[in-house]
N, C-alpha and C. Protein backbone atom coordinates (compact mmCIF):
# COMPACT_ATOMS: atom_id res chain seq x y z
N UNK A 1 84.30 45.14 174.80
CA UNK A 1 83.16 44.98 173.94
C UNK A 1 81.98 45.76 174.53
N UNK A 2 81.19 46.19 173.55
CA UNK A 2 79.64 46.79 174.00
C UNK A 2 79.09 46.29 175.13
N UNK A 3 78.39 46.41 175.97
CA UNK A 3 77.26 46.12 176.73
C UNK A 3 75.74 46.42 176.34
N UNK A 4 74.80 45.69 176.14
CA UNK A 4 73.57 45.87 175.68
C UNK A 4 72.53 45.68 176.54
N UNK A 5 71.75 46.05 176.42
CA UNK A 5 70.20 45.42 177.61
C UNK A 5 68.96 45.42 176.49
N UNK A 6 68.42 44.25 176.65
CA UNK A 6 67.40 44.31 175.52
C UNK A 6 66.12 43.72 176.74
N UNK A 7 65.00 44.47 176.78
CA UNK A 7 63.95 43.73 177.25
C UNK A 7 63.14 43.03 176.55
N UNK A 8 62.50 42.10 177.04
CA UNK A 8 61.69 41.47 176.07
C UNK A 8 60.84 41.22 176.50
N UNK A 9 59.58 40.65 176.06
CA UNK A 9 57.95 40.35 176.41
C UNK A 9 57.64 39.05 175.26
N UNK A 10 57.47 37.69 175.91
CA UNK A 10 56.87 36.93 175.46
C UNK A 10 55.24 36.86 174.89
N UNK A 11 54.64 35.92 173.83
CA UNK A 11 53.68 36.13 173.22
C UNK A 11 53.15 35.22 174.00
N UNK A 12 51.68 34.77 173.99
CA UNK A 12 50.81 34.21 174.71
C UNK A 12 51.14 32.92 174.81
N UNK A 13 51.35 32.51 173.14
CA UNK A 13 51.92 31.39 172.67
C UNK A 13 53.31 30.76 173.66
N UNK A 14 54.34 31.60 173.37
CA UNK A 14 55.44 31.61 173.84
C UNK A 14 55.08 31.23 176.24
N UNK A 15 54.58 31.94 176.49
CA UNK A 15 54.00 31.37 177.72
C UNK A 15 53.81 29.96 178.23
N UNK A 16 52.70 29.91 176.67
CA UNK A 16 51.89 28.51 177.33
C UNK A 16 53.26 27.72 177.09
N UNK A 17 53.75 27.50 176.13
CA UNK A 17 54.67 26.79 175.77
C UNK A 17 55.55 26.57 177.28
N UNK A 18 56.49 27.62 177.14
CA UNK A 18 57.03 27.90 178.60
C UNK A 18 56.28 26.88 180.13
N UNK A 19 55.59 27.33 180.32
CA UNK A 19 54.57 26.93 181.62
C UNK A 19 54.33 25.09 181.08
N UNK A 20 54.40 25.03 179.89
CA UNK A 20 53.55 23.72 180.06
C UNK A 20 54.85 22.53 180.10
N UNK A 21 56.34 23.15 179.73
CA UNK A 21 57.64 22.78 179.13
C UNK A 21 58.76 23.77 179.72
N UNK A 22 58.98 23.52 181.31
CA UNK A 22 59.94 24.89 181.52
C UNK A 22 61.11 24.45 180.69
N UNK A 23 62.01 25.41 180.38
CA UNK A 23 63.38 25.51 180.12
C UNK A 23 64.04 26.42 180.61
N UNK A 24 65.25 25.76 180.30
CA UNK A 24 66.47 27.58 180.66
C UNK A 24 67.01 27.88 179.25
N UNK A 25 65.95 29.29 178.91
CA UNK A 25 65.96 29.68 177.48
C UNK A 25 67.51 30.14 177.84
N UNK A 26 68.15 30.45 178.51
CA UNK A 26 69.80 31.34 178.64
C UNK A 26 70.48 30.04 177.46
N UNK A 27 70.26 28.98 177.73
CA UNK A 27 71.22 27.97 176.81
C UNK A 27 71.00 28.43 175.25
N UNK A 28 69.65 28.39 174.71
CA UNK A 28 69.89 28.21 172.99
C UNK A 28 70.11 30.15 173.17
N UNK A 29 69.64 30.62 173.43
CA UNK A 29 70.25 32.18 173.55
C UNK A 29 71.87 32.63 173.69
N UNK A 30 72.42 31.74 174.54
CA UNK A 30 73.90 31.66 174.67
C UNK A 30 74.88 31.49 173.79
N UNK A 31 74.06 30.49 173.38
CA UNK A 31 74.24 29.91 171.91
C UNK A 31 74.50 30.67 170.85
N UNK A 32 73.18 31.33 170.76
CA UNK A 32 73.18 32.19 169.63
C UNK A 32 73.99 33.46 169.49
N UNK A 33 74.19 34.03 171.10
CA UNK A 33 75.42 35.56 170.91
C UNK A 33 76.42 35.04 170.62
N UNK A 34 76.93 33.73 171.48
CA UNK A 34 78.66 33.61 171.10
C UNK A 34 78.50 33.23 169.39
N UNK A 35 77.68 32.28 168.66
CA UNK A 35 77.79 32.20 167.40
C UNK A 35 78.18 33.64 167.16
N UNK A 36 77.41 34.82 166.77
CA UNK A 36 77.60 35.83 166.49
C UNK A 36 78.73 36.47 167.26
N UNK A 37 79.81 35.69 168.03
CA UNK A 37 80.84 36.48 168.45
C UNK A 37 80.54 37.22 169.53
N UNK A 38 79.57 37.27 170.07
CA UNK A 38 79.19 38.23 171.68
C UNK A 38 79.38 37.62 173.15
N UNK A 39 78.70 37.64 174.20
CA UNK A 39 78.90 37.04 175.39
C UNK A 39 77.73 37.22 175.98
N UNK A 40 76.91 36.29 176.53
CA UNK A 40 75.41 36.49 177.48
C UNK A 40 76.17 36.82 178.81
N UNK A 41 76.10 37.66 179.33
CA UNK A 41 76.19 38.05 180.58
C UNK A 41 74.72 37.51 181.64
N UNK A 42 73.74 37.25 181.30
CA UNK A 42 72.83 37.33 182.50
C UNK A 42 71.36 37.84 181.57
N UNK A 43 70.53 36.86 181.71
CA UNK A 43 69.09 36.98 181.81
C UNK A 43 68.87 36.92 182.69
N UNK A 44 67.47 37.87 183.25
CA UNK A 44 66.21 37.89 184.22
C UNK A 44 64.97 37.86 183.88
N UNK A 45 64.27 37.61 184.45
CA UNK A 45 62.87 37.54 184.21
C UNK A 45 62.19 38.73 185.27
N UNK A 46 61.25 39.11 184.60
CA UNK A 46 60.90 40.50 185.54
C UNK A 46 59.30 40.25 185.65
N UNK A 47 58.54 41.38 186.36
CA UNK A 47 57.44 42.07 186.81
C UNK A 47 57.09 43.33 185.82
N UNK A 48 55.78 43.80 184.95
CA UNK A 48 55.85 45.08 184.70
C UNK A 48 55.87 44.91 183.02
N UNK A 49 56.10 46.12 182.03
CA UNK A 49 56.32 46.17 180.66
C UNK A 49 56.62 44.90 179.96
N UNK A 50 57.68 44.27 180.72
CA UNK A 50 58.26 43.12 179.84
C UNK A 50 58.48 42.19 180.80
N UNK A 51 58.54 41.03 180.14
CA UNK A 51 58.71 40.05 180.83
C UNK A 51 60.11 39.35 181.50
N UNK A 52 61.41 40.07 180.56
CA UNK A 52 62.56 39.51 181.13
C UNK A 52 63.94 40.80 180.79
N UNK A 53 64.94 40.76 180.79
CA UNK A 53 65.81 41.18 180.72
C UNK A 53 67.23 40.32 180.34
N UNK A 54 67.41 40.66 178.86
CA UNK A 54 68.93 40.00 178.86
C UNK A 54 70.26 41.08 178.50
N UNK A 55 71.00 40.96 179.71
CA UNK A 55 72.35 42.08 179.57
C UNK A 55 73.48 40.41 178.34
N UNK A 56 73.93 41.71 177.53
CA UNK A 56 75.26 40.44 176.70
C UNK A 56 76.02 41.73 176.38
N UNK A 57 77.36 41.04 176.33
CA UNK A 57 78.00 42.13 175.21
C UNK A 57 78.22 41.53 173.55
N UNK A 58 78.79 42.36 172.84
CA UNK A 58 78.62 42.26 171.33
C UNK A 58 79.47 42.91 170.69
N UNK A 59 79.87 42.57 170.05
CA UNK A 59 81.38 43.34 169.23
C UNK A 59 80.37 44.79 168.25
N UNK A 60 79.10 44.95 168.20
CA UNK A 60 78.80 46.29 167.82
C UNK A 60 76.81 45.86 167.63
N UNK A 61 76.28 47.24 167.53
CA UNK A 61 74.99 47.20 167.09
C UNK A 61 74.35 46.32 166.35
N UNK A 62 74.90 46.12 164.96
CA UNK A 62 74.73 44.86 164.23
C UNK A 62 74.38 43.37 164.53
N UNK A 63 75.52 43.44 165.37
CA UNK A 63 75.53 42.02 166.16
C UNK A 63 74.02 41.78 166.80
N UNK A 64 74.30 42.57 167.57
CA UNK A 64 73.03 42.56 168.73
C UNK A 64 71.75 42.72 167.92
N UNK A 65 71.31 43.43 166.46
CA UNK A 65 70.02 43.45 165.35
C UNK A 65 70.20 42.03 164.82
N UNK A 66 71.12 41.64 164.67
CA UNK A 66 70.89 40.34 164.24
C UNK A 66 70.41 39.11 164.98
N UNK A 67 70.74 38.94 166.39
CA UNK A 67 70.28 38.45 167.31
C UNK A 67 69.21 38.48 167.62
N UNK A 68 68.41 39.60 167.26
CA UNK A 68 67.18 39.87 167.73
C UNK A 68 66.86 39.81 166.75
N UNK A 69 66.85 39.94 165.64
CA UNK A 69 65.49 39.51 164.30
C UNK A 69 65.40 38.19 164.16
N UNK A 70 66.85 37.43 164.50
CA UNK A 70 66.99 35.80 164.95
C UNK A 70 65.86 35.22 165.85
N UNK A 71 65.62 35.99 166.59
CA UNK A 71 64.85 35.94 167.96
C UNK A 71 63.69 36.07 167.52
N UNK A 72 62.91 36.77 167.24
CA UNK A 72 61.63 37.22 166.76
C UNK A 72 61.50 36.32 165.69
N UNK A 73 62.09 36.23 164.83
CA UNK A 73 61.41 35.21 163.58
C UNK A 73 60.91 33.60 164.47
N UNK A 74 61.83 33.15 165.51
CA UNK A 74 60.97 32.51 166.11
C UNK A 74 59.67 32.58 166.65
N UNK A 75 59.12 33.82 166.60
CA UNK A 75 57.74 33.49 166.86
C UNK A 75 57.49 33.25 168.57
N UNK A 76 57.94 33.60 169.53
CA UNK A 76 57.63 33.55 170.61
C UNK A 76 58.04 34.97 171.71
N UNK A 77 58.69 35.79 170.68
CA UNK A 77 58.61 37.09 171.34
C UNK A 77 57.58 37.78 170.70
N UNK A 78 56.80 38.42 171.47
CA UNK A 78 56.32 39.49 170.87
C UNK A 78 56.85 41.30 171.03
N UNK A 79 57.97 41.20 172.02
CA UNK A 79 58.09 42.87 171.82
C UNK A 79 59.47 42.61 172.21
N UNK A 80 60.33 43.96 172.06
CA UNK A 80 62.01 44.31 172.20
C UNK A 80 62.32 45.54 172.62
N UNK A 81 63.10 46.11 173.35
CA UNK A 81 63.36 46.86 173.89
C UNK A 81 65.43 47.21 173.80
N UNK A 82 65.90 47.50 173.25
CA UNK A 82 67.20 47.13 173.48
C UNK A 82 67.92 48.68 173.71
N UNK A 83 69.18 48.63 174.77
CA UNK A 83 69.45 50.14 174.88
C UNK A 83 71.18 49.41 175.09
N UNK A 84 72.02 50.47 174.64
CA UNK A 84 73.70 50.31 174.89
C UNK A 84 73.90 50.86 176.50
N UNK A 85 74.88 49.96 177.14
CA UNK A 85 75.14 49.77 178.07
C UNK A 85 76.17 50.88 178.38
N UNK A 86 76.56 51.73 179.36
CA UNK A 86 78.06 52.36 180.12
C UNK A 86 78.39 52.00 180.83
N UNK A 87 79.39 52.17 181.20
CA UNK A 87 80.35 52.17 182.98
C UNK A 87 80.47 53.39 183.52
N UNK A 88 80.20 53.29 184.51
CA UNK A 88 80.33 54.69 185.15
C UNK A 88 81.86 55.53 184.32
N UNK A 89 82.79 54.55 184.43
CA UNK A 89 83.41 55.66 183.73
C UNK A 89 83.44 56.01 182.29
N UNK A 90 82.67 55.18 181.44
CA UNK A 90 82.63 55.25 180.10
C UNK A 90 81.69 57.02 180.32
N UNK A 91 80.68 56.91 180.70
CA UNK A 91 79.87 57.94 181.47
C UNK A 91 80.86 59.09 181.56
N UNK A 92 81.61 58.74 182.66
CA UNK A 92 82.24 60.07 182.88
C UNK A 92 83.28 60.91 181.92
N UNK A 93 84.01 59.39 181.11
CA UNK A 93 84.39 60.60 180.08
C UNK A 93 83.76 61.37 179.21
N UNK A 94 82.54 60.54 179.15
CA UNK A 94 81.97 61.31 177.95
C UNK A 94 81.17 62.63 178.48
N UNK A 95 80.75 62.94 179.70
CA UNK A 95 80.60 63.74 180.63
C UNK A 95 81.70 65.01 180.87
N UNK A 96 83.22 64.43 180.40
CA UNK A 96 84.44 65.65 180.39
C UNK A 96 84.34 65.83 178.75
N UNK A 97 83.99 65.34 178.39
CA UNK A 97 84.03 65.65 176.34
C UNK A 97 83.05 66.61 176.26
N UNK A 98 81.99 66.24 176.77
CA UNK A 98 80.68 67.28 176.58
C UNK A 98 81.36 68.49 176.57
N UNK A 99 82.04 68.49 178.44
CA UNK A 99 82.05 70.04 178.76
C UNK A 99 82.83 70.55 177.94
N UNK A 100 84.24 69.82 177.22
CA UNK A 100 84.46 71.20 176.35
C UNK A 100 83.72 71.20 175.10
N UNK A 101 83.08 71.17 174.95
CA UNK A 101 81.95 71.67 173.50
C UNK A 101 80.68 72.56 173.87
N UNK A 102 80.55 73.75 173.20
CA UNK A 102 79.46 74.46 173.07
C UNK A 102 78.74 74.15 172.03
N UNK A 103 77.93 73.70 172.56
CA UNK A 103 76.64 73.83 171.66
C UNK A 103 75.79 75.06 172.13
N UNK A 104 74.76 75.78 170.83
CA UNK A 104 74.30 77.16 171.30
C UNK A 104 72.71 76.99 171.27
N UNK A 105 72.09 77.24 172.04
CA UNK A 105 70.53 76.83 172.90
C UNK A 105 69.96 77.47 171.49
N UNK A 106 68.83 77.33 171.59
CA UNK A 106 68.06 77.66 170.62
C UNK A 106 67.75 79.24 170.61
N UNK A 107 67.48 79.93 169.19
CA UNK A 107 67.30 81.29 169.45
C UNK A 107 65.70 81.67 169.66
N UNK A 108 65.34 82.14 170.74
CA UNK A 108 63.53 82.47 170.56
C UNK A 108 63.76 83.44 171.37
């Protein structure tokens, strides 16, 4: 299955809430990929742009847009970030595919 990384950044709201009521958001989140057929691999919470990091996999793109408009209509994210995951060797084949294809640079 896919690998995904979506960052995220909580709203002010979403904070106070948090701070005043900890939880371990990984549970209703967990929740919500396997409903949709995926797997939470691992949330973090970070320093910087965003506030956390959740790696899951997902049987395709879809999956993972649906999860996240799920997410946001709650009202306690305010931003998203999401990028598809490789393996080094997913990487490398696609790294031997390149080389045989020419593509031709631009003419100027």
């Amino acid at each position: 299955m896919p690998i995904f990384m979506t960052q995220f950044a909580y709203t002010v709201e979403g904070w106070k809430s948090l701070t005043r009521n900890p939880e371990d958001r990984s549970v209703p989140l967990r929740a919500l990929i396997d409903k949709l057929g995926g797997k939470l691999l691992n949330i973090y919470y970070s320093f910087g742009d965003y506030d956390g990091v959740v790696i899951m996999e997902a049987p395709d793109a879809q999956t993972v847009v649906t999860a996240l408009l799920a997410i946001v209509n709650a009202g306690h994210v305010s931003s998203l970030k999401t990028s598809q995951l490789f393996t080094t060797q997913e990487g490398m084949e696609a790294m031997a595919k390149a080389n045989k294809i020419v593509y031709p640079a631009p003419k100027g």
